[in-house]
C-alpha atoms as a PDB file:
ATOM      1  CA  UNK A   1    -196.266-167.038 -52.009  1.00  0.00           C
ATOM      2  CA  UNK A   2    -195.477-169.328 -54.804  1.00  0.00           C
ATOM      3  CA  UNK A   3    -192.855-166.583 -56.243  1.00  0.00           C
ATOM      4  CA  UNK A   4    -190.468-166.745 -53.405  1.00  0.00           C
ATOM      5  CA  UNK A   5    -189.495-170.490 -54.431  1.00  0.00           C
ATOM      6  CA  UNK A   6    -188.850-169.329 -58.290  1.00  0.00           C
ATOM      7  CA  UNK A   7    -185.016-169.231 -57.422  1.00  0.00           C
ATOM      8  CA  UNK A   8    -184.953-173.144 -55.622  1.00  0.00           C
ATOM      9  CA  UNK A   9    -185.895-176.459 -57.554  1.00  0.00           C
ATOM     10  CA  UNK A  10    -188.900-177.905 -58.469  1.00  0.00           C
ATOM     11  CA  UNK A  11    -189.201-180.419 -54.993  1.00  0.00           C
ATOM     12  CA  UNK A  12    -188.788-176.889 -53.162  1.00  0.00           C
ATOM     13  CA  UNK A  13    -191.998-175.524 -55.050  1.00  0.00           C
ATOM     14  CA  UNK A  14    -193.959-178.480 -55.376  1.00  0.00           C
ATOM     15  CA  UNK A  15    -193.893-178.883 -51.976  1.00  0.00           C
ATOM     16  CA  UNK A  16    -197.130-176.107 -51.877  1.00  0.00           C
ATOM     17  CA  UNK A  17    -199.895-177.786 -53.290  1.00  0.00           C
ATOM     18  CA  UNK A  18    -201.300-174.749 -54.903  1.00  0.00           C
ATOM     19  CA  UNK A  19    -197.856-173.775 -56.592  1.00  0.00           C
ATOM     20  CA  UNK A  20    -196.713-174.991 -60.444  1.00  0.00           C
ATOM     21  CA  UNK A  21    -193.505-175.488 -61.629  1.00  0.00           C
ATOM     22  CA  UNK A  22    -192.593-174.610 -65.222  1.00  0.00           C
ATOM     23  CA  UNK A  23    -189.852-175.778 -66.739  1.00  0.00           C
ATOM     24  CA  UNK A  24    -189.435-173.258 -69.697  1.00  0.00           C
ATOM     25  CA  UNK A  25    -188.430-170.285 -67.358  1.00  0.00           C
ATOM     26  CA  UNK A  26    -188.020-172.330 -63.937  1.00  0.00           C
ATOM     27  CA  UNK A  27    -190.596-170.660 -62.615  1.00  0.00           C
ATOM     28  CA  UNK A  28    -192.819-171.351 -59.814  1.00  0.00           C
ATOM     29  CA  UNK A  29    -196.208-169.871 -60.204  1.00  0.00           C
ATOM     30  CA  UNK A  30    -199.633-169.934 -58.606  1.00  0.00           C
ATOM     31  CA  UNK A  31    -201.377-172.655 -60.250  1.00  0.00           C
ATOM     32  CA  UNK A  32    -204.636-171.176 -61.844  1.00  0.00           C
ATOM     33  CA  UNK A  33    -207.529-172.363 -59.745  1.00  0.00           C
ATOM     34  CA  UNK A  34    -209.860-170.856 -62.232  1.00  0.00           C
ATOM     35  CA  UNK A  35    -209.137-172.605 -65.325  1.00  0.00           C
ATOM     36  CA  UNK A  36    -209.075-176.317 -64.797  1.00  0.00           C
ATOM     37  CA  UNK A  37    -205.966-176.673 -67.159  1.00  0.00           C
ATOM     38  CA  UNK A  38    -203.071-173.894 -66.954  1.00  0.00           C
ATOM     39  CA  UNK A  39    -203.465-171.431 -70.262  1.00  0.00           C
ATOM     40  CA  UNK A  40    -200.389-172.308 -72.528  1.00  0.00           C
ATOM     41  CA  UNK A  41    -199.572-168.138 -72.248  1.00  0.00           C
ATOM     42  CA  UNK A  42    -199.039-169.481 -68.773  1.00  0.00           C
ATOM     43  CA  UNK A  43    -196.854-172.234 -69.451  1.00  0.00           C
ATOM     44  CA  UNK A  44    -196.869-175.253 -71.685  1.00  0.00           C
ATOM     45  CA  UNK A  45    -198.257-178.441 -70.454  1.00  0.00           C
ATOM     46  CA  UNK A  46    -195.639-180.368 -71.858  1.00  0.00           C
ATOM     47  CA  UNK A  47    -193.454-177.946 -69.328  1.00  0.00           C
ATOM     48  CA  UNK A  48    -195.628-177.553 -66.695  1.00  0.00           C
ATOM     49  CA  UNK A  49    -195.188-179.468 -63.258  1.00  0.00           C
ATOM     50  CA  UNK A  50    -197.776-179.825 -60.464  1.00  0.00           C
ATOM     51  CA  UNK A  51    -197.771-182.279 -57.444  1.00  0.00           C
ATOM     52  CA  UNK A  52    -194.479-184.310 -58.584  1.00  0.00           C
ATOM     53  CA  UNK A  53    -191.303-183.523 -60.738  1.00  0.00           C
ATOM     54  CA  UNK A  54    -190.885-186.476 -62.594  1.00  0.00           C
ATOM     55  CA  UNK A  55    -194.303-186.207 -64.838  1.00  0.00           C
ATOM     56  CA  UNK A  56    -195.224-183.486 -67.466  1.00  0.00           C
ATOM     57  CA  UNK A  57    -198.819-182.297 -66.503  1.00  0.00           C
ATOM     58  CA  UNK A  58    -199.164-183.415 -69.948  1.00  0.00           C
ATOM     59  CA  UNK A  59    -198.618-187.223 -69.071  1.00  0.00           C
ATOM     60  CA  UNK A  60    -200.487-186.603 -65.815  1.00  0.00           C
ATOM     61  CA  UNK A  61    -203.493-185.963 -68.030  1.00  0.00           C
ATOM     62  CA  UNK A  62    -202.960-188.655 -69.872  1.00  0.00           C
ATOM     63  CA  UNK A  63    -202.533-191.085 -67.307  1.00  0.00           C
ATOM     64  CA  UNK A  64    -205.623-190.059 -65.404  1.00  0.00           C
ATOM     65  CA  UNK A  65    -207.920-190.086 -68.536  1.00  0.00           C
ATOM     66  CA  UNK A  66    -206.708-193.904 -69.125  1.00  0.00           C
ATOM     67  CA  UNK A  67    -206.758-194.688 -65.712  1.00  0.00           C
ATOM     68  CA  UNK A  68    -210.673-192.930 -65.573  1.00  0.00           C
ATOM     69  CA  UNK A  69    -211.387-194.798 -69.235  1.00  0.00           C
ATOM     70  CA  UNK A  70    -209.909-198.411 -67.417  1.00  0.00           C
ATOM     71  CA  UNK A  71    -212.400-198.012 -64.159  1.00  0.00           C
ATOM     72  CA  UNK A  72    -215.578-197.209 -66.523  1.00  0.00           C
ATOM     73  CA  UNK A  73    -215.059-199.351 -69.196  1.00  0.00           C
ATOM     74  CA  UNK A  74    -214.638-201.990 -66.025  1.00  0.00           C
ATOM     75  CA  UNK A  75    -217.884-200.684 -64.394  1.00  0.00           C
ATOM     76  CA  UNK A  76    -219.223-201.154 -67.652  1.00  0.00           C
ATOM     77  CA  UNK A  77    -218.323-204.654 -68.434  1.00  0.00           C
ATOM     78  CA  UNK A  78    -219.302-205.792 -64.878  1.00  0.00           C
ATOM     79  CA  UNK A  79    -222.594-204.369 -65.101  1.00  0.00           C
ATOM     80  CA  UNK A  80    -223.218-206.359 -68.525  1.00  0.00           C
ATOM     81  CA  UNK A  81    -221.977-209.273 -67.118  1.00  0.00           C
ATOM     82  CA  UNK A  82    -224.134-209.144 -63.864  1.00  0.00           C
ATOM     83  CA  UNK A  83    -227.123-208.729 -66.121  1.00  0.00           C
ATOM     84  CA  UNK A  84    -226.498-211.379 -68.468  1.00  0.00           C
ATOM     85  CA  UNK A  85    -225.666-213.679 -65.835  1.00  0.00           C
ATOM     86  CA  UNK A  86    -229.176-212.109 -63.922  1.00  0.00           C
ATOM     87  CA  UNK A  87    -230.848-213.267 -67.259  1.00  0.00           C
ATOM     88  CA  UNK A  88    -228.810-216.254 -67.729  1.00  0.00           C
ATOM     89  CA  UNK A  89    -230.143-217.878 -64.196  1.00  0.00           C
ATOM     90  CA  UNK A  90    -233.910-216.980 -64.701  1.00  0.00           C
ATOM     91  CA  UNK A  91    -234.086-219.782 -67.720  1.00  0.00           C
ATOM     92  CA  UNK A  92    -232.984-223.004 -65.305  1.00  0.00           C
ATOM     93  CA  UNK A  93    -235.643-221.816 -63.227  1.00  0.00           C
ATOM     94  CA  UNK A  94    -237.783-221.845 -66.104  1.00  0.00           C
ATOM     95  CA  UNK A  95    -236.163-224.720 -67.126  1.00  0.00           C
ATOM     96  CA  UNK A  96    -236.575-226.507 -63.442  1.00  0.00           C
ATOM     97  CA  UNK A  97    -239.939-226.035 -63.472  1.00  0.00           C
ATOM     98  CA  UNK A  98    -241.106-227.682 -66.515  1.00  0.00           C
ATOM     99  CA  UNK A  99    -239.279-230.494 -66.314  1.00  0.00           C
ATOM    100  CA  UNK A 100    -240.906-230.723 -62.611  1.00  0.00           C
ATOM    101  CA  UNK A 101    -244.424-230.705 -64.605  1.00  0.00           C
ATOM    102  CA  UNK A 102    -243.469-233.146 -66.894  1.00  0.00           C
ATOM    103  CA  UNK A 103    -242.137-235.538 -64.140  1.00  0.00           C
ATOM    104  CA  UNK A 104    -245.230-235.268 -62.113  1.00  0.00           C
ATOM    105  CA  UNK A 105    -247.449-235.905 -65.539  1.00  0.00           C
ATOM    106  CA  UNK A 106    -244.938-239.057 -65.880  1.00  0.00           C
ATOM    107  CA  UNK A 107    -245.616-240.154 -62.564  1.00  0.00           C
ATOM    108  CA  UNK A 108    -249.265-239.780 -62.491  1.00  0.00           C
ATOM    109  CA  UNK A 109    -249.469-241.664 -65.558  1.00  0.00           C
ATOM    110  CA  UNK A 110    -247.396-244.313 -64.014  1.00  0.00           C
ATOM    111  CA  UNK A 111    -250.176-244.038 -60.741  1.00  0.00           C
ATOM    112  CA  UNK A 112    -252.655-244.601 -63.798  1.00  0.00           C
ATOM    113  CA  UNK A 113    -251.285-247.226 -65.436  1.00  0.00           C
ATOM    114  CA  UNK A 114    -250.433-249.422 -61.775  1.00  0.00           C
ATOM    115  CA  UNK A 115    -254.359-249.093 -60.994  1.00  0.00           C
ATOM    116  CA  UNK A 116    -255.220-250.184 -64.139  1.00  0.00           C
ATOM    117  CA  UNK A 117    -252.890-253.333 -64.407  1.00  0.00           C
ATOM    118  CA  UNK A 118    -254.423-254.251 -61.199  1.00  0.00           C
ATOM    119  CA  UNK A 119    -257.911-253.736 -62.167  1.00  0.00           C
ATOM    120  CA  UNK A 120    -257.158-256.147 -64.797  1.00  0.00           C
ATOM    121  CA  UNK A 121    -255.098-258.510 -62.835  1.00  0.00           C
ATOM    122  CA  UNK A 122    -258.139-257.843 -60.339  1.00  0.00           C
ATOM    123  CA  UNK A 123    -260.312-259.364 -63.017  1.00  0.00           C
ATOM    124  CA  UNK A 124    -258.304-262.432 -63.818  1.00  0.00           C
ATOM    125  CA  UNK A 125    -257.916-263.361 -60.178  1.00  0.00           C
ATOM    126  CA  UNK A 126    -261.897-263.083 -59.973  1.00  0.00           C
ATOM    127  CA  UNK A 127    -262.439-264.915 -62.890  1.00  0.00           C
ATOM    128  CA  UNK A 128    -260.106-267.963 -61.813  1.00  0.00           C
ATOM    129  CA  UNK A 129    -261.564-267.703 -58.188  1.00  0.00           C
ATOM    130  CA  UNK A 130    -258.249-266.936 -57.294  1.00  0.00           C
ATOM    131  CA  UNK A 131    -259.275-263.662 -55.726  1.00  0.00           C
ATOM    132  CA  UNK A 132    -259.880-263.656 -51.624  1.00  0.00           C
ATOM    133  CA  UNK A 133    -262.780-262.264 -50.482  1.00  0.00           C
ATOM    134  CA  UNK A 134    -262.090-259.226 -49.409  1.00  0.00           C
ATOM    135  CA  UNK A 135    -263.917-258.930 -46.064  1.00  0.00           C
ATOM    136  CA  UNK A 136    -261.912-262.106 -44.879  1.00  0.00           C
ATOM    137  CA  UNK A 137    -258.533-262.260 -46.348  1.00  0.00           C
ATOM    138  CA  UNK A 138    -257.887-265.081 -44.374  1.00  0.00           C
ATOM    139  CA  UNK A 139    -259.913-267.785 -45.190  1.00  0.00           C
ATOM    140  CA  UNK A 140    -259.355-270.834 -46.181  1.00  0.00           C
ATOM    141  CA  UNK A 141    -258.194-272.710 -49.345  1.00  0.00           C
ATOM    142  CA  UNK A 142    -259.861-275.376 -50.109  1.00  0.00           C
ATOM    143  CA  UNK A 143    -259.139-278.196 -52.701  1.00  0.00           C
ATOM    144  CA  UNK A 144    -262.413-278.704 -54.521  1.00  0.00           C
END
């Protein structure tokens, strides 16, 4: 079927998607499904038309490898980045929690040191009598 549109353009036989236009002969040929790539016996590459005009199957094969390279190498550098950033937010958590265990430890040596400063100041008061009793906290002072 492609061989009736060898006599018209290139649009005319492109318009088939299974058809090939060849530039060498002006041709239009059944594009062979077979072989991924038409055999150079066939027609050159660099001559060779398939889906538009205005691009050498050549520089459609081109375009699609760099266009195929762009989207992995992308993939690529995405996935890297995911995991690095994956590995990059596990330390702060690590990080989080051990400054979380050293604030406690500061705090209950703070709790420690308060009691003891008012066992102490406990101890002055008693020794001055200036310490209430503490079953009546109310009493009262005295002048001696």
């Amino acid at each position: 079927a492609c061989t009736a549109f060898s006599w018209g353009s290139c649009e005319e036989c492109l318009k088939n998607v299974s058809c090939l236009w060849c530039y060498t002969n002006n041709t239009c040929i059944d594009y062979p499904v077979r072989s991924i790539l038409p055999p150079s016996s066939l027609c050159s590459l660099s001559n060779a038309r398939w889906g538009v005009c205005w691009i050498n199957f050549e520089a459609l094969i081109i375009a699609i490898a760099a266009v195929a390279g762009l989207i992995l190498v992308s993939i690529a550098v995405c996935c890297c980045y995911c995991c690095y950033c994956r590995r990059r937010s596990r330390r702060p958590d690590e990080e989080e929690e051990r400054l979380a265990r050293k604030r406690e430890e500061r705090r209950l040596q703070s709790l420690q040191r308060k009691h003891e400063r008012k066992l102490k100041h406990d101890e002055i008061r008693k020794k001055y009598g200036l310490l209430q009793d503490s079953d009546n906290p109310y009493s009262r002072f005295e002048n001696e």
